[in-house]
PDB file of N, CA and C in Angstrom:
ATOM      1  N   UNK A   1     -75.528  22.875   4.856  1.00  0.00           N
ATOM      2  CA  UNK A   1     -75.477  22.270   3.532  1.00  0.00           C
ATOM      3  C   UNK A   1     -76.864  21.727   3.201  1.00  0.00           C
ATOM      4  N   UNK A   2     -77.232  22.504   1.966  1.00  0.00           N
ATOM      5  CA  UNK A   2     -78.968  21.426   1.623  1.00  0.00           C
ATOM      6  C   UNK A   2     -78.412  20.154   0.941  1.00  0.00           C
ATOM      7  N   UNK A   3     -79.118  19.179   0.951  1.00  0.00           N
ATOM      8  CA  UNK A   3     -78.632  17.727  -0.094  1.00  0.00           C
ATOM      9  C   UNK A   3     -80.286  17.634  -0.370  1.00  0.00           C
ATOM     10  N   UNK A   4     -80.232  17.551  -1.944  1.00  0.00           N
ATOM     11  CA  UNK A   4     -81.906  16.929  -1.955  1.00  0.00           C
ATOM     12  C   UNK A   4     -81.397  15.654  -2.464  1.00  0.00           C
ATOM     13  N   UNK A   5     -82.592  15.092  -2.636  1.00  0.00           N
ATOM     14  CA  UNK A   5     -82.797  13.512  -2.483  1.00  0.00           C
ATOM     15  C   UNK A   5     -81.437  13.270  -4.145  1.00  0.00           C
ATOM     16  N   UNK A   6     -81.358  13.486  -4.599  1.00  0.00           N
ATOM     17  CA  UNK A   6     -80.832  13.750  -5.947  1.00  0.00           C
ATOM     18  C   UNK A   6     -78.750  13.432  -5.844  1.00  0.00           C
ATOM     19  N   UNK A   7     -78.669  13.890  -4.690  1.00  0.00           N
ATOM     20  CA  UNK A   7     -77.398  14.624  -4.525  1.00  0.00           C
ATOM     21  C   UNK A   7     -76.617  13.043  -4.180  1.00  0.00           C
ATOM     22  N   UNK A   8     -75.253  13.080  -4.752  1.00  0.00           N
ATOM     23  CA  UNK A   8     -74.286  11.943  -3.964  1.00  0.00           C
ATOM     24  C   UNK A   8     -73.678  12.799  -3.303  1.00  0.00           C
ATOM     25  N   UNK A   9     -73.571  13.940  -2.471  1.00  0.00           N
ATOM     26  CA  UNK A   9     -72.404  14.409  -1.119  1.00  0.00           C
ATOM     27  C   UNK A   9     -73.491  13.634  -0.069  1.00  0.00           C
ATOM     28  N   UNK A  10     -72.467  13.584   0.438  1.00  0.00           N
ATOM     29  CA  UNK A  10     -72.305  13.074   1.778  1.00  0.00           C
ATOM     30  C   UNK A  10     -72.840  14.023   2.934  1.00  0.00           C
ATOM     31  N   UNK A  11     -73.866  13.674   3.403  1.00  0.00           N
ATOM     32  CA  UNK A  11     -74.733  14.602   4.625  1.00  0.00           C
ATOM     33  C   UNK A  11     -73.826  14.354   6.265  1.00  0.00           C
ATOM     34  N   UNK A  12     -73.227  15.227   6.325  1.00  0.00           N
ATOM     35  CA  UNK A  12     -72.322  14.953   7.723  1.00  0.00           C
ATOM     36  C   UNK A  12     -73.093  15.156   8.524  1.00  0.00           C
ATOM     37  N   UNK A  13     -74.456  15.021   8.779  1.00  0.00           N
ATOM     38  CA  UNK A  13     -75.233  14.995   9.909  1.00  0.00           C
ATOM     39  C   UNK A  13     -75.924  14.156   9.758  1.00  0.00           C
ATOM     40  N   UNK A  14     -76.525  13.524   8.549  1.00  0.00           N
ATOM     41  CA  UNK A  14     -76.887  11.910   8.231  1.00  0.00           C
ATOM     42  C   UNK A  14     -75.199  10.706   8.637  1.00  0.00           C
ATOM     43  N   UNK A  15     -74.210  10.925   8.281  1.00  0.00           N
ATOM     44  CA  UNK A  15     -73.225  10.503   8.483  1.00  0.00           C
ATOM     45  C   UNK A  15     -72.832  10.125   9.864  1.00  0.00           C
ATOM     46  N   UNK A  16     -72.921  11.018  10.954  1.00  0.00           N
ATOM     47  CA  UNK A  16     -72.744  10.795  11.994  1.00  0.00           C
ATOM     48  C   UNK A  16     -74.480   9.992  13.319  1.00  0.00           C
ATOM     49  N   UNK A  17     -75.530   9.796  12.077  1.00  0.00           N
ATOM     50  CA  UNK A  17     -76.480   9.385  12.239  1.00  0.00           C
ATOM     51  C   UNK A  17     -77.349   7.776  12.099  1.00  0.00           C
ATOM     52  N   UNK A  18     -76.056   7.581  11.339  1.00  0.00           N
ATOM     53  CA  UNK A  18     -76.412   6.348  10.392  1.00  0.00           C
ATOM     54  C   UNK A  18     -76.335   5.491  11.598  1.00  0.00           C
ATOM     55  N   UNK A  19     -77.046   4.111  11.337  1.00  0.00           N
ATOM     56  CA  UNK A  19     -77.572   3.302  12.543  1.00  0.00           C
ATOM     57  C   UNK A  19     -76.313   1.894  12.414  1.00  0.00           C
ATOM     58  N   UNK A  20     -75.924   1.771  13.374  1.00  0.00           N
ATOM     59  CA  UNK A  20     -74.781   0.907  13.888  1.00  0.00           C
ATOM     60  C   UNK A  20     -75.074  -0.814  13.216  1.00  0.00           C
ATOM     61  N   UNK A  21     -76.579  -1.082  13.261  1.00  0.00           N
ATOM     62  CA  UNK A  21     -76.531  -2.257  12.253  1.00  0.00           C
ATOM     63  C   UNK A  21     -76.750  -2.110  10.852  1.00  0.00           C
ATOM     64  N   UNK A  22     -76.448  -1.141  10.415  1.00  0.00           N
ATOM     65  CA  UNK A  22     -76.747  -0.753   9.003  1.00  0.00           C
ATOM     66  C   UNK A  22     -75.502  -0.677   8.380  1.00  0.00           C
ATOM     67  N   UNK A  23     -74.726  -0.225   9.152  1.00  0.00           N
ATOM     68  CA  UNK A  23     -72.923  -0.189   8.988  1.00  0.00           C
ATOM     69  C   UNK A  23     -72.446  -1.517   9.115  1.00  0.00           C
ATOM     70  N   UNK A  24     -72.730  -2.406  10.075  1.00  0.00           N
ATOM     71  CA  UNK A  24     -72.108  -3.507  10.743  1.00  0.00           C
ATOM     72  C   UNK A  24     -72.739  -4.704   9.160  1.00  0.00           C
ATOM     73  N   UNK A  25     -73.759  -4.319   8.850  1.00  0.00           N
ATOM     74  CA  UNK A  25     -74.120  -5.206   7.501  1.00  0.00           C
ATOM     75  C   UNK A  25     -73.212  -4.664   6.268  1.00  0.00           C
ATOM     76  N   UNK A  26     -72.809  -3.181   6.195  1.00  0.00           N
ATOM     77  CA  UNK A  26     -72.829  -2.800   4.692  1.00  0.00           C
ATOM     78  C   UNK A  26     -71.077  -3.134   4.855  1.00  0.00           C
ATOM     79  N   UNK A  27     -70.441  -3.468   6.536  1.00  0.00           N
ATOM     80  CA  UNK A  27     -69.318  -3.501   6.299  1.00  0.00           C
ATOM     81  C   UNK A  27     -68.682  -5.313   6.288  1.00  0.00           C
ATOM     82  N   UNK A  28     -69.646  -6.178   6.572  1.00  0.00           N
ATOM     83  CA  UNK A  28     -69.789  -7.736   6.848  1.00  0.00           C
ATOM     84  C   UNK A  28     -70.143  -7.956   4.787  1.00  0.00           C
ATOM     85  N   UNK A  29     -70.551  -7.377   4.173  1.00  0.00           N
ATOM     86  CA  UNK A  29     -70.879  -7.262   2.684  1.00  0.00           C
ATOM     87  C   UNK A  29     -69.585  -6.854   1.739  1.00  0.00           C
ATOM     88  N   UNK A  30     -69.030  -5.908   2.130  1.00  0.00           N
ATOM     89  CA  UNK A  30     -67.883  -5.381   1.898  1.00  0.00           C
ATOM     90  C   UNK A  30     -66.756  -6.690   2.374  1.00  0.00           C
ATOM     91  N   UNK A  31     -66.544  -7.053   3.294  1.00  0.00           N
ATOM     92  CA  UNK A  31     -65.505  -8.335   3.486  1.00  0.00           C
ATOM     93  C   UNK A  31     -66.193  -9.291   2.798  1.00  0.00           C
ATOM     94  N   UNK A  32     -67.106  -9.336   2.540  1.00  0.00           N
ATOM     95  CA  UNK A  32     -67.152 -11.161   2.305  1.00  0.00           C
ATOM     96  C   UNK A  32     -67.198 -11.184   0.711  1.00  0.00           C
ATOM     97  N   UNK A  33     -66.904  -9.917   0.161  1.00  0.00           N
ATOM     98  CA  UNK A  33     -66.220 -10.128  -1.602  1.00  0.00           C
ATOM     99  C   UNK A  33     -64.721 -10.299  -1.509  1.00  0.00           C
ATOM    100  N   UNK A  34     -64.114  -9.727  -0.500  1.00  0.00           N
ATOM    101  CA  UNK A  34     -62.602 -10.195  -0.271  1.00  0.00           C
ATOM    102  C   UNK A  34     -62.708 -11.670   0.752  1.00  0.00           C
ATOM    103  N   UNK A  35     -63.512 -12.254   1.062  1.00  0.00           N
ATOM    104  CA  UNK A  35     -63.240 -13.728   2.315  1.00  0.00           C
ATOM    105  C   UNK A  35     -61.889 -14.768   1.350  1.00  0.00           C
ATOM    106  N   UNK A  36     -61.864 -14.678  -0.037  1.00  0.00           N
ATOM    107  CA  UNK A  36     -61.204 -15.140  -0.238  1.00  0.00           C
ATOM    108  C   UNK A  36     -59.995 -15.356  -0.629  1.00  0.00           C
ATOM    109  N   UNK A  37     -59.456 -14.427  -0.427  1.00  0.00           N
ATOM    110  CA  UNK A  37     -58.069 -13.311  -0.338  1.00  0.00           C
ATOM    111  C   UNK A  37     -57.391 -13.835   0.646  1.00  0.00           C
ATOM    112  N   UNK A  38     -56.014 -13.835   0.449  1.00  0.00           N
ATOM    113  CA  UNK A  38     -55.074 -13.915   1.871  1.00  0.00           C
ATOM    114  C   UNK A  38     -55.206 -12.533   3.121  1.00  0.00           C
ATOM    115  N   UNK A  39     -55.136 -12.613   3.855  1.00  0.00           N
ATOM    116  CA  UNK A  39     -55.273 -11.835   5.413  1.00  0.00           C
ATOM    117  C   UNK A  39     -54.828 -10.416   4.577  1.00  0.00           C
ATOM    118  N   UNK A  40     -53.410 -10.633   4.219  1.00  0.00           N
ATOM    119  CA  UNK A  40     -52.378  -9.391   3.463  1.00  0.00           C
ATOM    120  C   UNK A  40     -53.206  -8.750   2.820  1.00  0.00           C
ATOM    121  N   UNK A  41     -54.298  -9.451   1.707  1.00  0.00           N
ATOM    122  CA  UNK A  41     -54.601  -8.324   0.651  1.00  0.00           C
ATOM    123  C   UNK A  41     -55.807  -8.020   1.065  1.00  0.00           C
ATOM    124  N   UNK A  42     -56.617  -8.408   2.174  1.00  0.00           N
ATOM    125  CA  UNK A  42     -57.552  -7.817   2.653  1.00  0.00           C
ATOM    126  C   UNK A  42     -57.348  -6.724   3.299  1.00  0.00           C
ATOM    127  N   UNK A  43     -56.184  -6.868   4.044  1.00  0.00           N
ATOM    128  CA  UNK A  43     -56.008  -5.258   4.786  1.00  0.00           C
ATOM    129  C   UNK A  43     -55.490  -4.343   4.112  1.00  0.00           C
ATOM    130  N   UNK A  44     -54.447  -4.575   2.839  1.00  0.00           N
ATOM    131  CA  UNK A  44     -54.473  -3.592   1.582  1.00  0.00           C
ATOM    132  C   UNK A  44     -55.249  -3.019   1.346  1.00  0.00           C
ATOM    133  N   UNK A  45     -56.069  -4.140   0.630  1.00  0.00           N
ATOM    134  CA  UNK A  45     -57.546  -3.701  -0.002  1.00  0.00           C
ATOM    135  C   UNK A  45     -58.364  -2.236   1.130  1.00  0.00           C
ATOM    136  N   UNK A  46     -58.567  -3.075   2.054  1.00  0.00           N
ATOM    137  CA  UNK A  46     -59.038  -2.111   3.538  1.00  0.00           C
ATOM    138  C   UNK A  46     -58.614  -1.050   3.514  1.00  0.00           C
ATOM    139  N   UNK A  47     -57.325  -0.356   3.383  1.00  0.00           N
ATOM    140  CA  UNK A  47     -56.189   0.449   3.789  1.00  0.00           C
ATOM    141  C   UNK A  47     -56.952   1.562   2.540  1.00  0.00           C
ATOM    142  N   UNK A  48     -56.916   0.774   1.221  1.00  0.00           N
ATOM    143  CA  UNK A  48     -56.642   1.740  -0.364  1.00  0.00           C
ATOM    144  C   UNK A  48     -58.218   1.777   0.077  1.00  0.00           C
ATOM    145  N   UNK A  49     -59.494   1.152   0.342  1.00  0.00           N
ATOM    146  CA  UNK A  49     -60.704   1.538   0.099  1.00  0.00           C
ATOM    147  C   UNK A  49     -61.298   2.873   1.374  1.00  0.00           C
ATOM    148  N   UNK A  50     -60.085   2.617   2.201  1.00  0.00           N
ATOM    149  CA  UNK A  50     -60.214   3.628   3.547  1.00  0.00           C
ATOM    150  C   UNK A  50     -60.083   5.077   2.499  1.00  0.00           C
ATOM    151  N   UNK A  51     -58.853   5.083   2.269  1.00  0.00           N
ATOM    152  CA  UNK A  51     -57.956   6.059   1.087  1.00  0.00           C
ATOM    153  C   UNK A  51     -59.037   6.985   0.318  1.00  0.00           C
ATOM    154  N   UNK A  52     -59.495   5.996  -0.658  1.00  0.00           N
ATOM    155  CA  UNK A  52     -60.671   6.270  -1.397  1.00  0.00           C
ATOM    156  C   UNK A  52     -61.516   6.933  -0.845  1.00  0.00           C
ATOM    157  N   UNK A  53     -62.508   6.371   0.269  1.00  0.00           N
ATOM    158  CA  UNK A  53     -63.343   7.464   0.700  1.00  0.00           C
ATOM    159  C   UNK A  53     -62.776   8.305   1.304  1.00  0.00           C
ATOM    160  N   UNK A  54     -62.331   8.688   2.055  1.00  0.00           N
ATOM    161  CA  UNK A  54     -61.888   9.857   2.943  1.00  0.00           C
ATOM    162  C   UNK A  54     -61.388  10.982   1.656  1.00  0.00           C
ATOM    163  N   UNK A  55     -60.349  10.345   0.465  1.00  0.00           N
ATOM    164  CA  UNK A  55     -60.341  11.267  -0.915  1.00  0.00           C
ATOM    165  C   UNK A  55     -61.256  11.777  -1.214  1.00  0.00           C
ATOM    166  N   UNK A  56     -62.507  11.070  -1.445  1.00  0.00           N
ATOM    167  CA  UNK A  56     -63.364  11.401  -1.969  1.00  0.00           C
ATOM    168  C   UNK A  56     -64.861  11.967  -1.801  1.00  0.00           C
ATOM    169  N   UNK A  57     -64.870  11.638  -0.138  1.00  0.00           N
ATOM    170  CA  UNK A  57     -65.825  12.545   0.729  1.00  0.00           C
ATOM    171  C   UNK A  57     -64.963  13.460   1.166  1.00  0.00           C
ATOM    172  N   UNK A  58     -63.805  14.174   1.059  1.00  0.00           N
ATOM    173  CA  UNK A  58     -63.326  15.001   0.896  1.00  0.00           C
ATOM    174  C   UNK A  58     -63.050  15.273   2.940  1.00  0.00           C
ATOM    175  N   UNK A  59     -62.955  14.045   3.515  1.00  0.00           N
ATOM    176  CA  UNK A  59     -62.770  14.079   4.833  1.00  0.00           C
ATOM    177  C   UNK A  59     -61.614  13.714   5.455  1.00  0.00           C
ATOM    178  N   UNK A  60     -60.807  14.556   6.402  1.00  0.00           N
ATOM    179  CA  UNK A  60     -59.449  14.456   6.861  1.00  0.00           C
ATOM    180  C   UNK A  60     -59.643  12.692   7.334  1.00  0.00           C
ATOM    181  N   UNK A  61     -58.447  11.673   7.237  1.00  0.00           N
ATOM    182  CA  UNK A  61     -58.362  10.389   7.490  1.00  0.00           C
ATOM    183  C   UNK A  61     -59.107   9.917   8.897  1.00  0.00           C
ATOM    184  N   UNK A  62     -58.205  11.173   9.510  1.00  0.00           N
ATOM    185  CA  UNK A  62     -58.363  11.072  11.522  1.00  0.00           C
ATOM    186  C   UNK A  62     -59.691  11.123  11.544  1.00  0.00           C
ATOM    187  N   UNK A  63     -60.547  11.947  10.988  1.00  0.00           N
ATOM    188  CA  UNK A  63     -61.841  12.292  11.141  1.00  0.00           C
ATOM    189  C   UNK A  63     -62.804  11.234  10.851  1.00  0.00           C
ATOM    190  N   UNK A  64     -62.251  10.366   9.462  1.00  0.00           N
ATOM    191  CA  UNK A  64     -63.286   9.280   9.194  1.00  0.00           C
ATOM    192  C   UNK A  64     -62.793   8.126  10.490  1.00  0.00           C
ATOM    193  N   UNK A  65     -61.678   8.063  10.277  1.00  0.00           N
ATOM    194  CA  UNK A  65     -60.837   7.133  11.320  1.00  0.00           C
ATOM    195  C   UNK A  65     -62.012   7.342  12.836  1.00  0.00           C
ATOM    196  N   UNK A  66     -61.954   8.103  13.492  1.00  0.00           N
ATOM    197  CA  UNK A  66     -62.700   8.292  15.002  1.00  0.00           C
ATOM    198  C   UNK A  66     -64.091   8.310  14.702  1.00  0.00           C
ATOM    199  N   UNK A  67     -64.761   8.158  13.520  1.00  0.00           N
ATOM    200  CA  UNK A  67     -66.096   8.082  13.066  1.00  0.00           C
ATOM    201  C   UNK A  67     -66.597   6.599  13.383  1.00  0.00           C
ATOM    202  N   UNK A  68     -65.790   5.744  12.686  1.00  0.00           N
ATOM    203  CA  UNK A  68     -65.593   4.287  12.478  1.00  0.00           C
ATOM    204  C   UNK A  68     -65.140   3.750  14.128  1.00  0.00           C
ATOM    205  N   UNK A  69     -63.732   4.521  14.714  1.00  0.00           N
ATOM    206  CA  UNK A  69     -64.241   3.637  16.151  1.00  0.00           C
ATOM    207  C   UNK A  69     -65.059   3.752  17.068  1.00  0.00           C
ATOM    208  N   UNK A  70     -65.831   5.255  16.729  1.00  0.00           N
ATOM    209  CA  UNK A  70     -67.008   5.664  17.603  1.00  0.00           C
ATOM    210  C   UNK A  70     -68.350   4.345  17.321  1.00  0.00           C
ATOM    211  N   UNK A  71     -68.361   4.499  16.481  1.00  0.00           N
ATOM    212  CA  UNK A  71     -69.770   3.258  15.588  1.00  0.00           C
ATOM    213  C   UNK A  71     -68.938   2.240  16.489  1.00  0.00           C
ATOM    214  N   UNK A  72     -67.636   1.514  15.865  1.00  0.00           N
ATOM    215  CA  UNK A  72     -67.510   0.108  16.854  1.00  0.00           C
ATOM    216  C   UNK A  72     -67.626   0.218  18.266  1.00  0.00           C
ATOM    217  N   UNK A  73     -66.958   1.139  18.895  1.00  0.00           N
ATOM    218  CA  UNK A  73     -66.410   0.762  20.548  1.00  0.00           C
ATOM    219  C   UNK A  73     -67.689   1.885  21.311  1.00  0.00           C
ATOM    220  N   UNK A  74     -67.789   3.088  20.771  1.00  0.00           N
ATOM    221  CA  UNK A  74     -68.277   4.384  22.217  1.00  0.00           C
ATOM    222  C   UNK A  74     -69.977   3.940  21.977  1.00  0.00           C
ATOM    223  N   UNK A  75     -70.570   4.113  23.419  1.00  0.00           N
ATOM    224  CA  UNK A  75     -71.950   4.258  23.097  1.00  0.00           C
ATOM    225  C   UNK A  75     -72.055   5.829  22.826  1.00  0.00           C
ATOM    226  N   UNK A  76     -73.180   6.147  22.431  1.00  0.00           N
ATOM    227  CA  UNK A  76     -73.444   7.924  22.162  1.00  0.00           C
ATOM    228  C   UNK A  76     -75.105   7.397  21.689  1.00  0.00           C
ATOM    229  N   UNK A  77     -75.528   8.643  21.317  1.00  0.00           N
ATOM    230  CA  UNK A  77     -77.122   8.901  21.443  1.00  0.00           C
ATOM    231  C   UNK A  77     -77.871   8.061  20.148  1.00  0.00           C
ATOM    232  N   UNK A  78     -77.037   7.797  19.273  1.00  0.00           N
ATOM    233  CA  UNK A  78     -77.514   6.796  18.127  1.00  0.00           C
ATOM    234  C   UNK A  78     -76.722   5.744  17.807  1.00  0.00           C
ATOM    235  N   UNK A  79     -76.203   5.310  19.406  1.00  0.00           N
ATOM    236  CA  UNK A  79     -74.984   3.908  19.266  1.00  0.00           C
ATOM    237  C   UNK A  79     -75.072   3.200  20.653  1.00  0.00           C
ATOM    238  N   UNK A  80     -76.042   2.814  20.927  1.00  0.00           N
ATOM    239  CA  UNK A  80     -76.008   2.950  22.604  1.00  0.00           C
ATOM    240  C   UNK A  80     -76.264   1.467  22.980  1.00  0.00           C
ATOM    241  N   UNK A  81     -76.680   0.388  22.029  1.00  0.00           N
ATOM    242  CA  UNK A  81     -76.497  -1.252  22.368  1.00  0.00           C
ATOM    243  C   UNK A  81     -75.479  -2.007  21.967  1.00  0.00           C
ATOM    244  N   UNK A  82     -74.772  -3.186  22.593  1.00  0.00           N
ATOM    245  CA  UNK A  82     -74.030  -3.884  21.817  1.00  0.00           C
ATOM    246  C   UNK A  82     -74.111  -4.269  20.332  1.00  0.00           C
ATOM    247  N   UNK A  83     -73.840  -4.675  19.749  1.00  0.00           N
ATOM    248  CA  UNK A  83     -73.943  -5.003  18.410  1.00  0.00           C
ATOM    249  C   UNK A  83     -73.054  -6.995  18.268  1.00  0.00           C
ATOM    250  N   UNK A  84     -73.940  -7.861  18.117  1.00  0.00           N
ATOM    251  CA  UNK A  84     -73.083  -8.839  17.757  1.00  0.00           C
ATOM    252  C   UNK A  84     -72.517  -8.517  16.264  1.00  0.00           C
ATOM    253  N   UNK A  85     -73.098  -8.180  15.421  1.00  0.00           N
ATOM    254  CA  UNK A  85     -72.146  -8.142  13.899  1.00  0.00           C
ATOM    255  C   UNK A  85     -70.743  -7.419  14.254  1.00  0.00           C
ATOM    256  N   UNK A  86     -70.620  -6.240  14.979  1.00  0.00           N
ATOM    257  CA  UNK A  86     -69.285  -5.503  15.632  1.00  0.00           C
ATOM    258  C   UNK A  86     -68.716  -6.841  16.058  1.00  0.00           C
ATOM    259  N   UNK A  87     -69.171  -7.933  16.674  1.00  0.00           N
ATOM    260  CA  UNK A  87     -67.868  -8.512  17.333  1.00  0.00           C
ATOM    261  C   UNK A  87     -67.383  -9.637  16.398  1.00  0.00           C
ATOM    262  N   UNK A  88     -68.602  -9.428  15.539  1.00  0.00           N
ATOM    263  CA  UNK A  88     -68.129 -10.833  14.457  1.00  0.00           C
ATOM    264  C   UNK A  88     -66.946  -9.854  13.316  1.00  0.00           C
ATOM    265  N   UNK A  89     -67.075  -8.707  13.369  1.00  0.00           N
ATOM    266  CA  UNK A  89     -66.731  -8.227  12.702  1.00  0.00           C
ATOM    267  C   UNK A  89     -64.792  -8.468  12.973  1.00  0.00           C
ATOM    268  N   UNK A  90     -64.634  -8.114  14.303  1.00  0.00           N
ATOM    269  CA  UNK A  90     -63.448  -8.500  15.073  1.00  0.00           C
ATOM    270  C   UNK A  90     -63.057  -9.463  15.155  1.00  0.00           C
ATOM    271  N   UNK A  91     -63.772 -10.921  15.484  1.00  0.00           N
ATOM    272  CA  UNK A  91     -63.809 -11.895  15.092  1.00  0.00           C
ATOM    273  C   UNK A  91     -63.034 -12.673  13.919  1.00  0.00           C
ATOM    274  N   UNK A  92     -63.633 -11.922  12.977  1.00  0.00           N
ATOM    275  CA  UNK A  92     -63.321 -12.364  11.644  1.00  0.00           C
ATOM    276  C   UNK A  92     -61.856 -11.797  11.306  1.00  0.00           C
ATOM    277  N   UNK A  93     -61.842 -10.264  11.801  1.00  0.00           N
ATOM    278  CA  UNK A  93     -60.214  -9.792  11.794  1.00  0.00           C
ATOM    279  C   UNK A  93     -59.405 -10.891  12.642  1.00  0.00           C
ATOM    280  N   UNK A  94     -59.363 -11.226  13.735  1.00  0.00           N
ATOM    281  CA  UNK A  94     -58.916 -12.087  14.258  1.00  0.00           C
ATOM    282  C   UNK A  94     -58.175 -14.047  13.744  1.00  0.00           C
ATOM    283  N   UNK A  95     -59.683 -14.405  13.168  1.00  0.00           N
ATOM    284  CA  UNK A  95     -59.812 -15.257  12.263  1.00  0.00           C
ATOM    285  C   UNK A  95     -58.485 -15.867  11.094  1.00  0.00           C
ATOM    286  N   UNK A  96     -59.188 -14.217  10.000  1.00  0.00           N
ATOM    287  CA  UNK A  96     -58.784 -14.223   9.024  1.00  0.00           C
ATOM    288  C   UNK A  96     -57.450 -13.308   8.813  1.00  0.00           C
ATOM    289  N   UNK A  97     -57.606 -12.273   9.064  1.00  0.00           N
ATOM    290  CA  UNK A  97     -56.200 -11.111   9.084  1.00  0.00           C
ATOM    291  C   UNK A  97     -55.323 -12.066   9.925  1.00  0.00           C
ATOM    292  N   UNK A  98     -55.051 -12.121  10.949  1.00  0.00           N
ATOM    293  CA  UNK A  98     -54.444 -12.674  12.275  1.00  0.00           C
ATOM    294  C   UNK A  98     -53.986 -13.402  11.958  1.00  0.00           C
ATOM    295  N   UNK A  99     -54.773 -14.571  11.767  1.00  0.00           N
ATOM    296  CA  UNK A  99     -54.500 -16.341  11.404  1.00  0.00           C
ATOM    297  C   UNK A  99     -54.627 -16.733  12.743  1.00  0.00           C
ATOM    298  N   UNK A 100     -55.653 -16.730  13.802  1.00  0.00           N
ATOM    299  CA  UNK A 100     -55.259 -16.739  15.316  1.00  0.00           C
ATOM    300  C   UNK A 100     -56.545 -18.312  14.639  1.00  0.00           C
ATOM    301  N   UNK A 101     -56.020 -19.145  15.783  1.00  0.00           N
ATOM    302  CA  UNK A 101     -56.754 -20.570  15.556  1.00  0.00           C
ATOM    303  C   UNK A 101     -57.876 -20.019  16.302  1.00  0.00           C
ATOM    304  N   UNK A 102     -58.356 -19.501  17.413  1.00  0.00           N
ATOM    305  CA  UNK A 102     -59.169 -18.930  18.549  1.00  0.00           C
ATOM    306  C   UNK A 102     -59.574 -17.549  17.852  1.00  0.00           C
ATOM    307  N   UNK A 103     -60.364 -17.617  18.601  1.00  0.00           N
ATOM    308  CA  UNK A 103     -60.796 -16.261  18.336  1.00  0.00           C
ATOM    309  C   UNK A 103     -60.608 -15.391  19.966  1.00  0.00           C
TER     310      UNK A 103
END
């Protein structure tokens, strides 16, 4: 697939490239317009904005789905340090989704 600079598709080899704190910010940005939402409509929200892209990058669910826990949990060749924003990220599910007093 060519993409010039011009193009909104989605480069599935930029995609599977993208750098683990670049995600861990654009997805800590993305929650904190919902922080003030009950737990419920954040994971709605989560669920329908999952929906959306995978519709609309035209990518099977499972596929974006194992994309997203590869970036959080697997090391691989452009994921290979811990990440504190990943755990705040959990954290905050914990937190806020949960209602857990502890984290």
């Amino acid at each position: 697939m060519i993409v010039n600079s011009l193009s909104s598709r989605i480069d599935p080899t930029q995609l599977h490239m993208v750098s683990r704190d670049t995600v861990a910010n654009a997805a800590h940005a993305l929650l904190h317009g919902g922080s003030h939402e009950k737990g419920e409509v954040v994971v709605a929200a989560a669920a329908v904005l999952f929906a959306v892209m995978a519709e609309r990058a035209a990518m099977d669910p499972q596929d974006l789905f194992r994309l997203g826990r590869r970036i959080l949990t697997a090391p691989s060749d452009f994921h290979t340090k811990p990440n504190v924003q990943m755990e705040a990220l959990r954290d905050y599910a914990g937190l806020h989704i949960r209602d857990q007093p502890v984290i």
